[in-house]
C-alpha atoms as a PDB file:
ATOM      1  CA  UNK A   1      83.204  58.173 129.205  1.00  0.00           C
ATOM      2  CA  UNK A   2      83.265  61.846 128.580  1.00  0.00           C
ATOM      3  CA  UNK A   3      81.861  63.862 130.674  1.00  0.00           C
ATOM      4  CA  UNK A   4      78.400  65.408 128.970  1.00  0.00           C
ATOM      5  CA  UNK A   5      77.909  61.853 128.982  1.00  0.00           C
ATOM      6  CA  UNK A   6      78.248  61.166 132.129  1.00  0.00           C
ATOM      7  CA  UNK A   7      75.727  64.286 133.075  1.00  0.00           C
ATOM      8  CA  UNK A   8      73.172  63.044 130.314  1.00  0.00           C
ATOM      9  CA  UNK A   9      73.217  59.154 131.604  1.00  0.00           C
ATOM     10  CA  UNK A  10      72.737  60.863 134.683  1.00  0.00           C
ATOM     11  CA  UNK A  11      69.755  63.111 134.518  1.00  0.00           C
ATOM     12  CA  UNK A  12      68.267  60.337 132.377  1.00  0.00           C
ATOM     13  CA  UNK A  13      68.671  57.880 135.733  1.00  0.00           C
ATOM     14  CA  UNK A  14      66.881  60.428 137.528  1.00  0.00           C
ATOM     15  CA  UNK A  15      63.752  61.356 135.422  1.00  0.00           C
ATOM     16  CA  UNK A  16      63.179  57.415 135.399  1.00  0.00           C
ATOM     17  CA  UNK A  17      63.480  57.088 139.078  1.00  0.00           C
ATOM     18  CA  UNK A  18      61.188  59.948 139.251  1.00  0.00           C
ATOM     19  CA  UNK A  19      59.018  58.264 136.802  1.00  0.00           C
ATOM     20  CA  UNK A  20      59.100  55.353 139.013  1.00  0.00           C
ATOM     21  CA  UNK A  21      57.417  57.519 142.046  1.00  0.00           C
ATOM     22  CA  UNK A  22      54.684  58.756 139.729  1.00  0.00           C
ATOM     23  CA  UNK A  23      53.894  55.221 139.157  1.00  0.00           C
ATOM     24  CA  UNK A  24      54.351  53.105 142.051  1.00  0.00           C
ATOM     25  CA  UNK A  25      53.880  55.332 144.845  1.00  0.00           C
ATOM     26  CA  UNK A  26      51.777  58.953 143.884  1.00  0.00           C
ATOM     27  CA  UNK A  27      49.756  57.323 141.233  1.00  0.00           C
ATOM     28  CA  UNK A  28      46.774  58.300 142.398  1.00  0.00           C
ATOM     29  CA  UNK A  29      47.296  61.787 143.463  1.00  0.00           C
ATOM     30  CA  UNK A  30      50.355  63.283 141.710  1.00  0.00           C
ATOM     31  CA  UNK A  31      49.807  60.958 138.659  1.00  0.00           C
ATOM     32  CA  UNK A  32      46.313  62.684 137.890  1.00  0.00           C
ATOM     33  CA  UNK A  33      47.877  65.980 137.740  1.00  0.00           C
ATOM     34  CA  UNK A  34      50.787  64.820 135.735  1.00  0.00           C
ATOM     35  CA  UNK A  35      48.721  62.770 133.130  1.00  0.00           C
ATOM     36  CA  UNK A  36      45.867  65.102 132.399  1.00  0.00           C
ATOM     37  CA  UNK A  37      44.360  63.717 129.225  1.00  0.00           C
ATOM     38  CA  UNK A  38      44.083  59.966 131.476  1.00  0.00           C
ATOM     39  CA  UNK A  39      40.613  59.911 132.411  1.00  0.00           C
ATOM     40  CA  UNK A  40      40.303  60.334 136.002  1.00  0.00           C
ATOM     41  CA  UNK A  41      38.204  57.015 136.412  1.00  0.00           C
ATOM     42  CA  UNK A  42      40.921  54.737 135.704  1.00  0.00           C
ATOM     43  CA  UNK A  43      43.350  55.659 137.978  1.00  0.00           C
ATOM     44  CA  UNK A  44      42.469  53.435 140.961  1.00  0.00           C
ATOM     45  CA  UNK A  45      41.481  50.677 138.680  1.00  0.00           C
ATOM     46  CA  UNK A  46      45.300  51.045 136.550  1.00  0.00           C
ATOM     47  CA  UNK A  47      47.234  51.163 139.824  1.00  0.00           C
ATOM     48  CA  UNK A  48      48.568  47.528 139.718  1.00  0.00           C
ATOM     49  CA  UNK A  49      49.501  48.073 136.190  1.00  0.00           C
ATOM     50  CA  UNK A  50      50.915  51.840 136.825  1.00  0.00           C
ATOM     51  CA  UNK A  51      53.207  50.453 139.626  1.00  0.00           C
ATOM     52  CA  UNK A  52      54.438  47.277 137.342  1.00  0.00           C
ATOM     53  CA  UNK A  53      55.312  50.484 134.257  1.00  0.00           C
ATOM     54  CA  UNK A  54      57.096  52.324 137.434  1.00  0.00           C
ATOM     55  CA  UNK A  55      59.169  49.116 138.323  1.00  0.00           C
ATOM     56  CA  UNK A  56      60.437  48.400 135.097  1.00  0.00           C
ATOM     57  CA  UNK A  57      61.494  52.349 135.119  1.00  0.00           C
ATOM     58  CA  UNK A  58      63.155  51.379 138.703  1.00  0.00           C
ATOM     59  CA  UNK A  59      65.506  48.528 136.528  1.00  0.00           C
ATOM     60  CA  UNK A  60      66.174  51.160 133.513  1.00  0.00           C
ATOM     61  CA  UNK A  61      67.660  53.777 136.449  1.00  0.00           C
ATOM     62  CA  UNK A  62      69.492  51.073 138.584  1.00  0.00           C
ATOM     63  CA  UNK A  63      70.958  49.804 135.108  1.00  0.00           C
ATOM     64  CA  UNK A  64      72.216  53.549 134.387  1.00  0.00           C
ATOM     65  CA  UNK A  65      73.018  53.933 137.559  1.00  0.00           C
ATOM     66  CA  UNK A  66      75.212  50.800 137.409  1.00  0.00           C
ATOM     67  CA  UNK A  67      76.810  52.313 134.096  1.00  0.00           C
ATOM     68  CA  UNK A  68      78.388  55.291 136.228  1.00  0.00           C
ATOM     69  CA  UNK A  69      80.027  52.768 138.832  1.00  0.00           C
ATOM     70  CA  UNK A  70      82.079  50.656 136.373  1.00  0.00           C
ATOM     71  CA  UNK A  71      85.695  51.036 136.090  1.00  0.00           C
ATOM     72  CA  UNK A  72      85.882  50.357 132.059  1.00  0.00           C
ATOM     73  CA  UNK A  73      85.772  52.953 129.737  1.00  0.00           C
ATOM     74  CA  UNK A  74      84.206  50.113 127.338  1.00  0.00           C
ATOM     75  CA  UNK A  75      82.145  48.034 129.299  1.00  0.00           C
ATOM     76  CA  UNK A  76      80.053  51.077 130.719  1.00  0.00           C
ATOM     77  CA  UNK A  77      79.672  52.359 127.616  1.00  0.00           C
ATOM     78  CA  UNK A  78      77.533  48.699 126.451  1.00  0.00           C
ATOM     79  CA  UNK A  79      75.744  48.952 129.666  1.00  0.00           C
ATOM     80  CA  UNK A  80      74.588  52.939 129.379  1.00  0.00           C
ATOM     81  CA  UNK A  81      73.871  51.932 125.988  1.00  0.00           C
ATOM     82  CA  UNK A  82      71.904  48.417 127.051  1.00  0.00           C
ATOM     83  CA  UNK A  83      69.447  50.262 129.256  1.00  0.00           C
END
């Protein structure tokens, strides 16, 4: 892959995993200062569901992630491009 690729797949890898600690682990505090317009009710009651929208974020990084370690020009190409 060349290499602006390689810095794009990878800065993409890490706003999801930073996505993922919004949602799954500073929903409640650093998520009501991120998501203003959410109305600050719901946070405690959308935590189950804000950590379930953070794990699937978890599986997009690890997939990019994954993308960077393979040895095939091709086959991490399909993979970057899966997830």
């Amino acid at each position: 892959m060349k290499p602006i690729a390689l810095v794009l797949i990878t800065l993409v890898a890490l706003e999801h995993i930073y996505i993922l600690w919004i949602e799954m682990f500073a929903w409640t505090t650093k998520g009501r200062t991120t998501f203003k317009t959410f109305p600050a009710e719901l946070f405690e009651p959308t935590r189950a569901l804000a950590a379930n929208q953070g794990l699937y974020n978890g599986f997009l990084a690890a997939g990019l992630i994954w993308s960077l370690l393979i040895g095939d020009p091709l086959w991490a190409k399909n993979v970057a491009l899966f997830f």
